[in-house]
Protein backbone atom coordinates (compact mmCIF):
# COMPACT_ATOMS: atom_id res chain seq x y z
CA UNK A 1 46.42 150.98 113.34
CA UNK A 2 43.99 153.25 111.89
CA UNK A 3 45.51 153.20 108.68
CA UNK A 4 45.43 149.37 108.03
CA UNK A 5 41.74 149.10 109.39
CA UNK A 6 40.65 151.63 106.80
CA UNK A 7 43.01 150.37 103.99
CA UNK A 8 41.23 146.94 104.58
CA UNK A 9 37.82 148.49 104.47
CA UNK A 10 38.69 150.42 101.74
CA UNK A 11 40.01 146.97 100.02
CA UNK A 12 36.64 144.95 100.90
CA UNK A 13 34.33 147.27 99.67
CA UNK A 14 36.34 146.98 96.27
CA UNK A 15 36.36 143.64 95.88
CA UNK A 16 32.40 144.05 96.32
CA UNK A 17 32.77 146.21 93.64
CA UNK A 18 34.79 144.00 91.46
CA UNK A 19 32.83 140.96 91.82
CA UNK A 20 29.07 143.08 91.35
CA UNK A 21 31.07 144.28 87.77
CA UNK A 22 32.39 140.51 87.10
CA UNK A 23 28.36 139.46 88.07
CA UNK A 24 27.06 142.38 85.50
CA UNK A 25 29.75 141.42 82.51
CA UNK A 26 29.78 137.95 82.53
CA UNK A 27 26.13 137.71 82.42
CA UNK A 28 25.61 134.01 84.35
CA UNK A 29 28.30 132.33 81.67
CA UNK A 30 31.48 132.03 83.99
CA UNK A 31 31.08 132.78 87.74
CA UNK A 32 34.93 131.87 88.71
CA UNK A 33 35.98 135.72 88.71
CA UNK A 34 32.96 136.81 91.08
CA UNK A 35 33.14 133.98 93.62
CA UNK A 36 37.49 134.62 93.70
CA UNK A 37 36.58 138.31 94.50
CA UNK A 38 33.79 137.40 96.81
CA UNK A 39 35.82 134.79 98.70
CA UNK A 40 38.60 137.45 98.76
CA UNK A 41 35.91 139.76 100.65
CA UNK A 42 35.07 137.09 102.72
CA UNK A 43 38.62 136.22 103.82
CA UNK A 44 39.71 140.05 104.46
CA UNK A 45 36.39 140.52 106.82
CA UNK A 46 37.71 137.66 108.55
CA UNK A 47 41.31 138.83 108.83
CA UNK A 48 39.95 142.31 110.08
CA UNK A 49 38.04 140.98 112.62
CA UNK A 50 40.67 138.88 113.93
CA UNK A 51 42.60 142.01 114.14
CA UNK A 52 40.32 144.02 115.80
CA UNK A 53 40.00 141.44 118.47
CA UNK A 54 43.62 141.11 118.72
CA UNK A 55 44.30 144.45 119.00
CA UNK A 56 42.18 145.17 121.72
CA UNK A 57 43.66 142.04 123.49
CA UNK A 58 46.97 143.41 123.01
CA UNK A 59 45.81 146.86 124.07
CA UNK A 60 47.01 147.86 120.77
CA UNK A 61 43.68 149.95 120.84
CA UNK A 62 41.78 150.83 124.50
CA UNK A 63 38.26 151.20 124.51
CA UNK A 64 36.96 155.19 124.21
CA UNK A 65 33.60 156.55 125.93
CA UNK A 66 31.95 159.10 124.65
């Protein structure tokens, strides 16, 4: 579980990346590239929320004091 939570992080943050570089290159001409990779953030925050939430549901993952 703690591999596909940081895999997804690690997934979001690039496609931040991507769409700041599309943003930069394309200059204001064409902003397809950077909303796909923005909406593609957007959707994978969503999905790793939901899976957060259903994990600890589940009791995939218990909650830790510490």
């Amino acid at each position: 579980m703690h591999i596909i939570v940081a895999l997804m992080l690690i997934t979001i943050i690039a496609s931040l990346g991507s769409a700041l570089v599309f943003i930069y290159r394309d200059q204001g001409q064409g902003k397809t590239r950077a909303v796909k990779a923005l909406s593609l953030r957007v959707g994978l925050s969503f999905a790793l929320f939901a899976l957060l939430i259903a994990s600890q549901r589940f009791g995939w993952v218990g909650e830790r004091l510490m």
